[in-house]
PDB file of N, CA and C in Angstrom:
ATOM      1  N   UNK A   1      22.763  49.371 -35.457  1.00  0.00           N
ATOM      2  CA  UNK A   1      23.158  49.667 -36.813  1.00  0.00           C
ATOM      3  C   UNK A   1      24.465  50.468 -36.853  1.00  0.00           C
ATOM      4  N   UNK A   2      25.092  51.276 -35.948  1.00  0.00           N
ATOM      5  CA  UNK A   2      26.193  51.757 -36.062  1.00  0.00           C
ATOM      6  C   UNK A   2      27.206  51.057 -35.555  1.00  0.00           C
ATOM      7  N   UNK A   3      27.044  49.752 -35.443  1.00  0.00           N
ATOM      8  CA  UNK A   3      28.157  49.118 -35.572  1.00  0.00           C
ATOM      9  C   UNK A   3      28.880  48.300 -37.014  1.00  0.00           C
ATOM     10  N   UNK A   4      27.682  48.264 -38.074  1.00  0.00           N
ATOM     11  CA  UNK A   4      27.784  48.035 -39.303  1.00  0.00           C
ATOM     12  C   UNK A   4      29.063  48.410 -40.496  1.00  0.00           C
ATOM     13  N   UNK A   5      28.890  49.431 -39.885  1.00  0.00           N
ATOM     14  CA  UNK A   5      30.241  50.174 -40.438  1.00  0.00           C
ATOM     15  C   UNK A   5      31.557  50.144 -40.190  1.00  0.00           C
ATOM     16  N   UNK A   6      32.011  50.369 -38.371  1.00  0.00           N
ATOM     17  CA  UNK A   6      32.829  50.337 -38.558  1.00  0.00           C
ATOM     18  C   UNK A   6      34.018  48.498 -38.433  1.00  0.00           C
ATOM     19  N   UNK A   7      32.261  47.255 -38.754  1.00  0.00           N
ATOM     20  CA  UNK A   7      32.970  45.572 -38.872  1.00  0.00           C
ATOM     21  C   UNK A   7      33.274  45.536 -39.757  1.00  0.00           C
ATOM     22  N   UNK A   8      32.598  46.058 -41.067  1.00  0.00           N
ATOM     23  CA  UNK A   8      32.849  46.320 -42.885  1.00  0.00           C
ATOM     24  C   UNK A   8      34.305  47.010 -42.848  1.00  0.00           C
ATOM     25  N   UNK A   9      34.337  47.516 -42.129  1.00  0.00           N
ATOM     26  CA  UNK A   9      35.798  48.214 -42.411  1.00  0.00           C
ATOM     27  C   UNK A   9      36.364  47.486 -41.893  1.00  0.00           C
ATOM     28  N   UNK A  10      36.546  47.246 -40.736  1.00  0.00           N
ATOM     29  CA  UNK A  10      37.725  45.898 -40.117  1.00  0.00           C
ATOM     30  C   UNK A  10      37.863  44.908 -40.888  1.00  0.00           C
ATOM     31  N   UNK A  11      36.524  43.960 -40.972  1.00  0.00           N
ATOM     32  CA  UNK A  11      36.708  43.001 -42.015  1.00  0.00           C
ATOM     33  C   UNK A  11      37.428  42.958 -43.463  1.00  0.00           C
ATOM     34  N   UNK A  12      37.133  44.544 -43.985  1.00  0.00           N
ATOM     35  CA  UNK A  12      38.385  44.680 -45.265  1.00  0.00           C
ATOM     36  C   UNK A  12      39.443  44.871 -44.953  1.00  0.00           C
ATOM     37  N   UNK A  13      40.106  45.266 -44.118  1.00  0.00           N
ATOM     38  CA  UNK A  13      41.101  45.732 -43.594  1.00  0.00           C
ATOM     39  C   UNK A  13      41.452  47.057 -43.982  1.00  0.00           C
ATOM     40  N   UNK A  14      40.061  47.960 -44.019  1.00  0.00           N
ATOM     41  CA  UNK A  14      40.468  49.460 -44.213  1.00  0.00           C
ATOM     42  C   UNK A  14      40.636  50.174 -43.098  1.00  0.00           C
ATOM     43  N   UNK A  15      41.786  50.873 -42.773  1.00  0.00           N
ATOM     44  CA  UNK A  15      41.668  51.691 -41.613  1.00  0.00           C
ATOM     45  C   UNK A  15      40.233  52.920 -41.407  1.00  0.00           C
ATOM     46  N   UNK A  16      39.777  52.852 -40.295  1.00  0.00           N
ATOM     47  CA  UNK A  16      38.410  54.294 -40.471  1.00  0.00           C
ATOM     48  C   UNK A  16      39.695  55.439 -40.407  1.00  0.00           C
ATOM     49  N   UNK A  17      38.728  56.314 -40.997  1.00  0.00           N
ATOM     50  CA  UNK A  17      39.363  57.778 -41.245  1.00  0.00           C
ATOM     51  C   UNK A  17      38.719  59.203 -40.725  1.00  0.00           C
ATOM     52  N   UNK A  18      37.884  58.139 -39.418  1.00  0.00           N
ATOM     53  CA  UNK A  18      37.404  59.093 -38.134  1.00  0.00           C
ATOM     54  C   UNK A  18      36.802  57.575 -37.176  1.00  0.00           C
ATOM     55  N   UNK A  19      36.552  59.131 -36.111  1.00  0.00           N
ATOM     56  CA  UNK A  19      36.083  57.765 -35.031  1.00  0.00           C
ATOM     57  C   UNK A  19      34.561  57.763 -35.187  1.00  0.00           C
ATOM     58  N   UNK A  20      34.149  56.356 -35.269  1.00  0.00           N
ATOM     59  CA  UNK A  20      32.706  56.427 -35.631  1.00  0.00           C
ATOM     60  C   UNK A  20      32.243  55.600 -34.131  1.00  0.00           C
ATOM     61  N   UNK A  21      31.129  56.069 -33.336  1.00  0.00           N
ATOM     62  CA  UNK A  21      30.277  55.873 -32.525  1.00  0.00           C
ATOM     63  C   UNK A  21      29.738  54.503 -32.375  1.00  0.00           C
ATOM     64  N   UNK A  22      29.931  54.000 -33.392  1.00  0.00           N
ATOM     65  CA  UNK A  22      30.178  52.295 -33.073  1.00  0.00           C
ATOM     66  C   UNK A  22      31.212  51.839 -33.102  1.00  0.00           C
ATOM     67  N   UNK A  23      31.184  50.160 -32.977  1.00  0.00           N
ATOM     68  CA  UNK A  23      32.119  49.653 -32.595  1.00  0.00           C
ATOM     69  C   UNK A  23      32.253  48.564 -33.417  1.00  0.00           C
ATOM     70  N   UNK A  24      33.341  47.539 -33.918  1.00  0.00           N
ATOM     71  CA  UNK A  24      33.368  46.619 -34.946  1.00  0.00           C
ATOM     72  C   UNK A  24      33.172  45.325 -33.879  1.00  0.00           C
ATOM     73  N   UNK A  25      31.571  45.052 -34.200  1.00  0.00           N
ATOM     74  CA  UNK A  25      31.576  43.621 -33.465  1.00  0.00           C
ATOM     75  C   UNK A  25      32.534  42.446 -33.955  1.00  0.00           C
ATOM     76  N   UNK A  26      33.352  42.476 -34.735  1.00  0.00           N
ATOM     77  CA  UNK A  26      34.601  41.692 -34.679  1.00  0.00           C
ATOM     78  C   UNK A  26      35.183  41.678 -33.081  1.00  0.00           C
ATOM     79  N   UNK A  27      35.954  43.051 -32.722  1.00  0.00           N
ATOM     80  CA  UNK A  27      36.649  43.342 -31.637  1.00  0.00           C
ATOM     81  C   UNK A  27      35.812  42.560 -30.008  1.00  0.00           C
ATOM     82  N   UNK A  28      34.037  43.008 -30.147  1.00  0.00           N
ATOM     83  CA  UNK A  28      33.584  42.707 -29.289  1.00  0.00           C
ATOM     84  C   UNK A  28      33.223  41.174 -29.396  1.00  0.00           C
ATOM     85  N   UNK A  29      33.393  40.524 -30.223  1.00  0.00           N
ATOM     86  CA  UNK A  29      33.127  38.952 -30.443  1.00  0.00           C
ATOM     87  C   UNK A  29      34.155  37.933 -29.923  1.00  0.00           C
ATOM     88  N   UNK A  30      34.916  39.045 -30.082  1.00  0.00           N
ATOM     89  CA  UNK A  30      36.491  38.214 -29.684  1.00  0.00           C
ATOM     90  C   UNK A  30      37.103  38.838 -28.147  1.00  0.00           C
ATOM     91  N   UNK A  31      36.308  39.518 -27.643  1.00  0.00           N
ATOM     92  CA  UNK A  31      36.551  40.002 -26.624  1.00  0.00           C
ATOM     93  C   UNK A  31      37.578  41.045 -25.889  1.00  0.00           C
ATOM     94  N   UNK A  32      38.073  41.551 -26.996  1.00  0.00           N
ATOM     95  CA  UNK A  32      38.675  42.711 -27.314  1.00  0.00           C
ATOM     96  C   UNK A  32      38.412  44.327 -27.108  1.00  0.00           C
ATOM     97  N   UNK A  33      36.925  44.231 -27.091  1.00  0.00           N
ATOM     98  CA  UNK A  33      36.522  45.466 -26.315  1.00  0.00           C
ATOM     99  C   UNK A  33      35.377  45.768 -25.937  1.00  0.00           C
ATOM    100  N   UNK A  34      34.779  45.997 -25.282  1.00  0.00           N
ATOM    101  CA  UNK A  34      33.583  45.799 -24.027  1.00  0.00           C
ATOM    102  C   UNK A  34      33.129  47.348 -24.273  1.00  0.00           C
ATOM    103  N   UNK A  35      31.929  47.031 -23.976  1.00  0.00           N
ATOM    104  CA  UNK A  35      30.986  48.095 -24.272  1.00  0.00           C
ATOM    105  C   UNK A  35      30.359  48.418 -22.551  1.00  0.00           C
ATOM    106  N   UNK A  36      30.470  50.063 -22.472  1.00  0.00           N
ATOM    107  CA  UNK A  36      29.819  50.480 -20.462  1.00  0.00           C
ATOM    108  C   UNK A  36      28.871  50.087 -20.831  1.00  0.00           C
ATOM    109  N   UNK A  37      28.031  50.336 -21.939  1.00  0.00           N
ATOM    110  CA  UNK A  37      26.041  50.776 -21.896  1.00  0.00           C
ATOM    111  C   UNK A  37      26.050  49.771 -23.319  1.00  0.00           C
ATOM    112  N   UNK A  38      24.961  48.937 -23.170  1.00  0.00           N
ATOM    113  CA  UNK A  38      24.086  48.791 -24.600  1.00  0.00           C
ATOM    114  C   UNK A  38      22.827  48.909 -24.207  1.00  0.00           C
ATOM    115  N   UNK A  39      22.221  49.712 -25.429  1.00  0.00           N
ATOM    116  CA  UNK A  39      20.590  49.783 -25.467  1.00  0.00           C
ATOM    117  C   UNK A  39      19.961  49.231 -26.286  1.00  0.00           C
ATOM    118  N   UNK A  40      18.585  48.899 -26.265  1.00  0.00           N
ATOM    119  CA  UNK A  40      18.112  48.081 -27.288  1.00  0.00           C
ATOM    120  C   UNK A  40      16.573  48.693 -27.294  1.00  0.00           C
ATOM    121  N   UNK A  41      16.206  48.160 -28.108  1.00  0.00           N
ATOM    122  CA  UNK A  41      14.286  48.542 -28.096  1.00  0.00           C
ATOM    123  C   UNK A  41      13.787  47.783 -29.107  1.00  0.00           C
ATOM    124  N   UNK A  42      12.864  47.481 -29.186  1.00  0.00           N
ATOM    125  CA  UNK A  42      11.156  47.091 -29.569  1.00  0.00           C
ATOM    126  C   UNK A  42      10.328  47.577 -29.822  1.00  0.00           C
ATOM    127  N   UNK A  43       9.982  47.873 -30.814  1.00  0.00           N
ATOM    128  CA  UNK A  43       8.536  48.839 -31.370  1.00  0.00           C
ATOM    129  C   UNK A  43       7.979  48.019 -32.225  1.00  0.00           C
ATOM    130  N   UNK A  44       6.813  48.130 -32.125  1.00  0.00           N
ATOM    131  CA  UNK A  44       6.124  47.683 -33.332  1.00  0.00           C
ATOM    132  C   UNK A  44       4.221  48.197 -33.022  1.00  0.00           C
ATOM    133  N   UNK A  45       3.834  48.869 -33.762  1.00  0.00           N
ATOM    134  CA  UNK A  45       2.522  49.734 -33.581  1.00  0.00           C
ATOM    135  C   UNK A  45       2.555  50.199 -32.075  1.00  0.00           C
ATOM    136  N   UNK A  46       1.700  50.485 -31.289  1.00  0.00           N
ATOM    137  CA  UNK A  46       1.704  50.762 -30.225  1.00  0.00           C
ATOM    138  C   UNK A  46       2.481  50.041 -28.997  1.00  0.00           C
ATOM    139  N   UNK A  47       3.493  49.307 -29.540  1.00  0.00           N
ATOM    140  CA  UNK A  47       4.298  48.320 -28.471  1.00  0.00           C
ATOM    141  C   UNK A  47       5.224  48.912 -28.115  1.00  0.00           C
ATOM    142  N   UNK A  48       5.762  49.048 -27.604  1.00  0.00           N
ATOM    143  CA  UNK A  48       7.532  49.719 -27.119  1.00  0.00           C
ATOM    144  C   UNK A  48       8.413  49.025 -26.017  1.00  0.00           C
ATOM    145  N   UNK A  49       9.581  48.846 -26.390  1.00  0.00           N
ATOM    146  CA  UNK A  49       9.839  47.895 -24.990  1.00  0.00           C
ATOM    147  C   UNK A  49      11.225  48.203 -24.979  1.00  0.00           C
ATOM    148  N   UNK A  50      12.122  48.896 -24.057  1.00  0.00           N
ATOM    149  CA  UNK A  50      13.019  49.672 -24.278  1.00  0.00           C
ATOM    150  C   UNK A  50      14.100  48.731 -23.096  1.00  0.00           C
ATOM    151  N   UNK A  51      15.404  48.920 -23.221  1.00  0.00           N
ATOM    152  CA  UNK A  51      16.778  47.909 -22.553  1.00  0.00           C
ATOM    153  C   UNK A  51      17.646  48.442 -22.578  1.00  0.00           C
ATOM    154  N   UNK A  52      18.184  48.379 -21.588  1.00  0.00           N
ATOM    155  CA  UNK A  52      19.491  49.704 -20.954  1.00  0.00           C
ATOM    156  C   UNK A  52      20.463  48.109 -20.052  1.00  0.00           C
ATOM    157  N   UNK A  53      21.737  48.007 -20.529  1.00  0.00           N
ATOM    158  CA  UNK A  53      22.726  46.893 -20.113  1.00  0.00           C
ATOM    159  C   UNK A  53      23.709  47.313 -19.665  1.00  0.00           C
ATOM    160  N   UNK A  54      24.344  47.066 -18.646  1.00  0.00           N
ATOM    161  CA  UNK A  54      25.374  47.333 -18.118  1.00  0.00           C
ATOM    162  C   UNK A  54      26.206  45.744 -17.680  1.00  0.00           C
ATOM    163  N   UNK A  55      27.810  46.016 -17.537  1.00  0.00           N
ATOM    164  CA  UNK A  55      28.391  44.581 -17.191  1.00  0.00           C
ATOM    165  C   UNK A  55      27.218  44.369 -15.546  1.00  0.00           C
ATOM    166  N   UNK A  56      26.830  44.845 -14.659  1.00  0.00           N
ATOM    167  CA  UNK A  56      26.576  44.755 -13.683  1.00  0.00           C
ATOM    168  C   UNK A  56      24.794  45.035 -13.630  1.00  0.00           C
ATOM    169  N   UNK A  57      23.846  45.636 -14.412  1.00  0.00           N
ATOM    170  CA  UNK A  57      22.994  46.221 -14.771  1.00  0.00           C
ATOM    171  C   UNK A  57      21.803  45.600 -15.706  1.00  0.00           C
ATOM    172  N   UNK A  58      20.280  45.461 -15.336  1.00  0.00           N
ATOM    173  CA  UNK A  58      19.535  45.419 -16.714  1.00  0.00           C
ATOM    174  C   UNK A  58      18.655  46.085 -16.494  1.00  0.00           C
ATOM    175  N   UNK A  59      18.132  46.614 -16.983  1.00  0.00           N
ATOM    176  CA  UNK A  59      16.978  47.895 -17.037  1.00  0.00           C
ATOM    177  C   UNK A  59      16.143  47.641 -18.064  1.00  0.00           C
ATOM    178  N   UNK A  60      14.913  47.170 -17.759  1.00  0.00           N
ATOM    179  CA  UNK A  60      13.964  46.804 -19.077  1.00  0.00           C
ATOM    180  C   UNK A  60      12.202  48.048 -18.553  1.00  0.00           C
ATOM    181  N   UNK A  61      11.921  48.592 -19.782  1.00  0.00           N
ATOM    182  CA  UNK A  61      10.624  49.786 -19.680  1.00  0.00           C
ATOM    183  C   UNK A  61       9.635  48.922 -20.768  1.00  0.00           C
ATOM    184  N   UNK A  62       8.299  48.939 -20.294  1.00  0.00           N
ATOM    185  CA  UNK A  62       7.387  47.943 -20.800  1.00  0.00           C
ATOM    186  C   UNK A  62       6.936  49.567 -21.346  1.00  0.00           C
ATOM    187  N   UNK A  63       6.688  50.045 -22.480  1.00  0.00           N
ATOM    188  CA  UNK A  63       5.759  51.108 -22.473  1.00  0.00           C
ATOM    189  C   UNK A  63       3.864  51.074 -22.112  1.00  0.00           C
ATOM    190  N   UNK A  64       3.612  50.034 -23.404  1.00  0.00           N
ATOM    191  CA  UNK A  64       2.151  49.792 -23.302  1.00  0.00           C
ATOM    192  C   UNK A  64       1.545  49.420 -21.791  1.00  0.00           C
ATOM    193  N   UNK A  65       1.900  48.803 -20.269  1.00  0.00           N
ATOM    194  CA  UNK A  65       1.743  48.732 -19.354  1.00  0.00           C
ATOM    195  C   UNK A  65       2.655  49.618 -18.356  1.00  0.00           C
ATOM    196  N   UNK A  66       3.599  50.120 -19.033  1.00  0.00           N
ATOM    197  CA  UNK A  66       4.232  50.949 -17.728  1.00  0.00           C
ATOM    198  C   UNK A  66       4.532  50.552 -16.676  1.00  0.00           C
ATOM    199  N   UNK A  67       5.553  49.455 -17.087  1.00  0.00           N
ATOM    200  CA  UNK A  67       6.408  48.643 -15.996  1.00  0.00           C
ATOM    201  C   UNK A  67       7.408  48.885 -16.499  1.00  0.00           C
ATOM    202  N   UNK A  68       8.003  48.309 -15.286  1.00  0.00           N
ATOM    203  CA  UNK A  68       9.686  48.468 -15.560  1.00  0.00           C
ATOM    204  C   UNK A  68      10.410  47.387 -14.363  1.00  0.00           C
ATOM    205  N   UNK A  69      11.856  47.023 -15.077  1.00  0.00           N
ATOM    206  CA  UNK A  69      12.053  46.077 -14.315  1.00  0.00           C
ATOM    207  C   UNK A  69      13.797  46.078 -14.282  1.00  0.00           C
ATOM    208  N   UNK A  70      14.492  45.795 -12.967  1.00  0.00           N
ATOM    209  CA  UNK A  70      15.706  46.401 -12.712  1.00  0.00           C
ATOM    210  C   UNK A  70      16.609  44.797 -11.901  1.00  0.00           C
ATOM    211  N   UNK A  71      17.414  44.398 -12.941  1.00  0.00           N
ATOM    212  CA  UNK A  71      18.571  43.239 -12.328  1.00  0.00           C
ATOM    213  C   UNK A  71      19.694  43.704 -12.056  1.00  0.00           C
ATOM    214  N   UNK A  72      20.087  43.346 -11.149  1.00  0.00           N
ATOM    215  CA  UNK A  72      21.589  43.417 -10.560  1.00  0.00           C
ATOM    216  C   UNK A  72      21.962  42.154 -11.045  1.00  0.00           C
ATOM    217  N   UNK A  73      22.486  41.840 -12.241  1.00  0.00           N
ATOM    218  CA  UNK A  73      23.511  40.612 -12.703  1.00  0.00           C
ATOM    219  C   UNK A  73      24.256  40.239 -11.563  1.00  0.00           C
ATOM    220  N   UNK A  74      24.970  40.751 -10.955  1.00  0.00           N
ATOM    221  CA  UNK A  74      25.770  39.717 -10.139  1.00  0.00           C
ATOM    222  C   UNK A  74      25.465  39.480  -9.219  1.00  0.00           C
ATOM    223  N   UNK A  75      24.390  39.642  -8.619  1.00  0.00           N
ATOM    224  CA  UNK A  75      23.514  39.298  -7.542  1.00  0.00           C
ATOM    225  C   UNK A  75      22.310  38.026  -8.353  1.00  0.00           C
ATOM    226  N   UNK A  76      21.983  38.192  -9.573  1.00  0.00           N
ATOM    227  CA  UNK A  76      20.841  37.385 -10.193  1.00  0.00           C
ATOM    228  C   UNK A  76      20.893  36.951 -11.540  1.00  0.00           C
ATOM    229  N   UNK A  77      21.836  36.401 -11.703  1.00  0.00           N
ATOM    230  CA  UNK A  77      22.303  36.318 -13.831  1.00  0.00           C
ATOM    231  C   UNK A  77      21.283  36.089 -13.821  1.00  0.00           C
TER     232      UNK A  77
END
């Protein structure tokens, strides 16, 4: 969700008038600027399922079983 803001602004062509903690998936669609870390998650009642990305990296946490599971992309797309 904090990237919401600052595509609305690109897309109008308003300059931001600070730096906001996201990023305008315009820039990253077009390949313009790359993100070190994305995280992601999954909840829903007692479910949780949490994702940590790196260009080189995937890191996935099962909560409800308490697994976890670790890719080296360039060893295993």
């Amino acid at each position: 969700m904090v990237d919401i803001l600052p595509t609305f602004l690109q897309a109008a062509g308003i300059e931001p008038q600070e730096d906001y903690s996201g990023r305008s998936l315009l820039d990253i669609a077009e390949g313009k600027q790359l993100r070190e870390l994305t995280m992601g998650q999954y909840n829903r009642n007692e479910f949780g399922v949490y994702l940590a990305v790196t260009e080189r990296c995937k890191y996935i946490y099962s909560a409800p079983d308490n697994k976890e599971w670790l890719f080296d992309l360039q060893v295993d797309p």
